[in-house]
Protein backbone atom coordinates (compact mmCIF):
# COMPACT_ATOMS: atom_id res chain seq x y z
CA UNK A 1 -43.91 16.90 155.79
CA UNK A 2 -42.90 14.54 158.33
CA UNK A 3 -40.20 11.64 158.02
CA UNK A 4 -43.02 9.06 157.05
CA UNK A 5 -42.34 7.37 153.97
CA UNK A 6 -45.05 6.92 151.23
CA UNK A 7 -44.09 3.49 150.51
CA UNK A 8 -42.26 0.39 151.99
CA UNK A 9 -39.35 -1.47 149.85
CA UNK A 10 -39.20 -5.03 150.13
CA UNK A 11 -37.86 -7.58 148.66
CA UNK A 12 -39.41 -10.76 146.70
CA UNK A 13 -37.81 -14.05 147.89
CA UNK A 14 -38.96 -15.85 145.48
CA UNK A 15 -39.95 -15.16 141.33
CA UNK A 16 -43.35 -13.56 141.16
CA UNK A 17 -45.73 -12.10 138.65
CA UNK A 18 -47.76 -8.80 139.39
CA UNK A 19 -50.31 -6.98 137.37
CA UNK A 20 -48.06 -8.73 134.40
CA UNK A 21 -45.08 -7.85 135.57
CA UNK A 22 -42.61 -10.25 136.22
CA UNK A 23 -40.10 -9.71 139.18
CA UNK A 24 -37.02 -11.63 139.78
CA UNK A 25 -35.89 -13.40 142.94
CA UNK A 26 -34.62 -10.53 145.32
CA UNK A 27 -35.82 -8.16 143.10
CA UNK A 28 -37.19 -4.81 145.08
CA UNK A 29 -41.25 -4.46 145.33
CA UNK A 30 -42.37 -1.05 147.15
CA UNK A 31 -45.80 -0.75 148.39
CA UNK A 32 -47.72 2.16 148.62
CA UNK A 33 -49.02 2.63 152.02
CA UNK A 34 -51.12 5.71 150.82
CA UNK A 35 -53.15 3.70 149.19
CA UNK A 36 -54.12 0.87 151.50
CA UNK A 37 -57.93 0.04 151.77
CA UNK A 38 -58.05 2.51 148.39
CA UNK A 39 -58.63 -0.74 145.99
CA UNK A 40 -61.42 -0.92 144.30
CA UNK A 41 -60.81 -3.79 142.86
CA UNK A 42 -60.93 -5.26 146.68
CA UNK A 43 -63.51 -2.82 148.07
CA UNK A 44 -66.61 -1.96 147.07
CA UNK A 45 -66.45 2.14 147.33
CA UNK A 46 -63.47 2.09 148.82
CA UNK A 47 -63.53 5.92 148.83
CA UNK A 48 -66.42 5.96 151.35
CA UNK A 49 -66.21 6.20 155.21
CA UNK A 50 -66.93 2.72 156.43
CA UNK A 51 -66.01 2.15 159.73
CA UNK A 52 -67.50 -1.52 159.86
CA UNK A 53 -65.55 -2.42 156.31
CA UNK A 54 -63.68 -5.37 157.40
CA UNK A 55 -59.79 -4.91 156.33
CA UNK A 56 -56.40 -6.03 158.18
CA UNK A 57 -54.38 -3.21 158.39
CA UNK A 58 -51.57 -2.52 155.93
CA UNK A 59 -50.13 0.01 157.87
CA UNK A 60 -49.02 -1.31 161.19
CA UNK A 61 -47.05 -4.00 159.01
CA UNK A 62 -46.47 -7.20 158.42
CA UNK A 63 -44.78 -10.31 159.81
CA UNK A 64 -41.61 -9.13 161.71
CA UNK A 65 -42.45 -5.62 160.78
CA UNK A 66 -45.46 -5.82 162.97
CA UNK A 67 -46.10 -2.57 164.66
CA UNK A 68 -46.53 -3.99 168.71
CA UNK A 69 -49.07 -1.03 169.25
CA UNK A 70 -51.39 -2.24 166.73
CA UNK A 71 -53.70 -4.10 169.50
CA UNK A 72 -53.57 -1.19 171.78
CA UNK A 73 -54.45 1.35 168.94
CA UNK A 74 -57.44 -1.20 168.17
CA UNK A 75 -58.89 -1.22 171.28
CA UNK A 76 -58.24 2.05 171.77
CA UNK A 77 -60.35 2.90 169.06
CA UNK A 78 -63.08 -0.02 169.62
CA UNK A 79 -63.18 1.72 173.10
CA UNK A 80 -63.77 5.19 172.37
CA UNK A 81 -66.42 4.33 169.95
CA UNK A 82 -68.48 1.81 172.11
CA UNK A 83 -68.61 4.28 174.98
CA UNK A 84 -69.72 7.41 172.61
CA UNK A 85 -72.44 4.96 170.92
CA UNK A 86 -73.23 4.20 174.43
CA UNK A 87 -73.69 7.37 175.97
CA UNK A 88 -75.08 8.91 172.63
CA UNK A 89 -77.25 5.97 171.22
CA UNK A 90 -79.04 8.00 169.21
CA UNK A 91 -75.97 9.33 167.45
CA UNK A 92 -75.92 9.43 163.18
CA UNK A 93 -74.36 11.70 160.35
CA UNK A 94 -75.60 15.45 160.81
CA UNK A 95 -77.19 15.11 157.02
CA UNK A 96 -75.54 16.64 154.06
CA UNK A 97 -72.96 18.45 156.08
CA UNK A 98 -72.01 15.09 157.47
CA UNK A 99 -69.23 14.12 155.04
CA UNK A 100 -66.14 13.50 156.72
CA UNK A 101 -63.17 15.84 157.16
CA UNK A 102 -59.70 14.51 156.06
CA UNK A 103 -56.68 15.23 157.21
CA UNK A 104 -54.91 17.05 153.55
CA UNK A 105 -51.68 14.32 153.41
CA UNK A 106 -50.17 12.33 151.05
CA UNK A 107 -48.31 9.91 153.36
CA UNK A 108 -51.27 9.46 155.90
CA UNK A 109 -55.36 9.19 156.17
CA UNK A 110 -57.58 9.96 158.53
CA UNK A 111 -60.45 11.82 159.91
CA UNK A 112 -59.86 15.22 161.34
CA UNK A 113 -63.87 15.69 161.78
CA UNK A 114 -66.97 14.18 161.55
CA UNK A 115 -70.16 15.82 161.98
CA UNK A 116 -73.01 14.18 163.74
CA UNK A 117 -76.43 14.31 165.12
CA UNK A 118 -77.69 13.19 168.58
C-alpha cells in the first residue's frame, strides 16, 4: 500500500455539531477521502459510474490545501474524452459486460477498464 492516507485530520475552528455529535473548538475532525462522492444521502446511486454527475472534488483539497494540478488533471481528462467521443461518436457501454473495472484499493478509486462498443 502506498503512503496515501485514508483520511485527512483537521481541525474545527469554531464549535460545531455533526450527525449529533458535538465537537469542540479545535477539536480534531478526519475526513474520509475513500468515501468522497460515496453519499447517498447527496447522490442519487452514488455507487454507479456517472461521469456527467456534477461533484467538486474532495480529493484535490480544499482552501490552502488546494492541489495546483487539479485544473490540469481536469482538462486533461475533459480532453481525452472529447477527442475519443469525437473520433468514436458512436461509442456506448459494450452491454452486460460493460460494467466498469475498479482499481481493488481502499485509499483510492478509479477505473482500471471500461468496456465499450463503437
Amino acid at each position: 500500500m502506498s503512503g496515501w492516507p485514508l483520511a485527512r485530520r483537521r481541525f474545527a475552528l469554531a464549535d460545531l455539531t455533526i450527525a449529533g455529535v458535538t465537537i469542540p473548538q479545535g477539536g480534531r475532525v478526519w475526513v474520509s477521502i475513500i468515501s468522497a462522492h460515496r453519499d447517498a444521502a447527496q447522490f442519487e446511486d452514488p455507487s454507479t459510474f456517472d461521469p456527467a454527475r456534477a461533484a467538486s472534488h474532495l480529493a484535490f483539497g480544499h482552501g490552502v490545501h488546494y492541489c495546483l494540478g487539479a485544473p490540469l488533471a481536469r482538462l486533461e481528462a475533459e480532453i481525452a474524452v472529447e477527442r475519443a467521443l469525437r473520433r468514436f461518436p458512436h461509442m456506448k457501454p459494450a452491454g452486460r459486460q460493460s460494467e466498469p473495472d475498479w482499481w481493488p484499493s481502499f485509499h483510492k478509486r478509479g477505473l482500471r477498464s471500461l468496456l465499450i462498443a463503437r
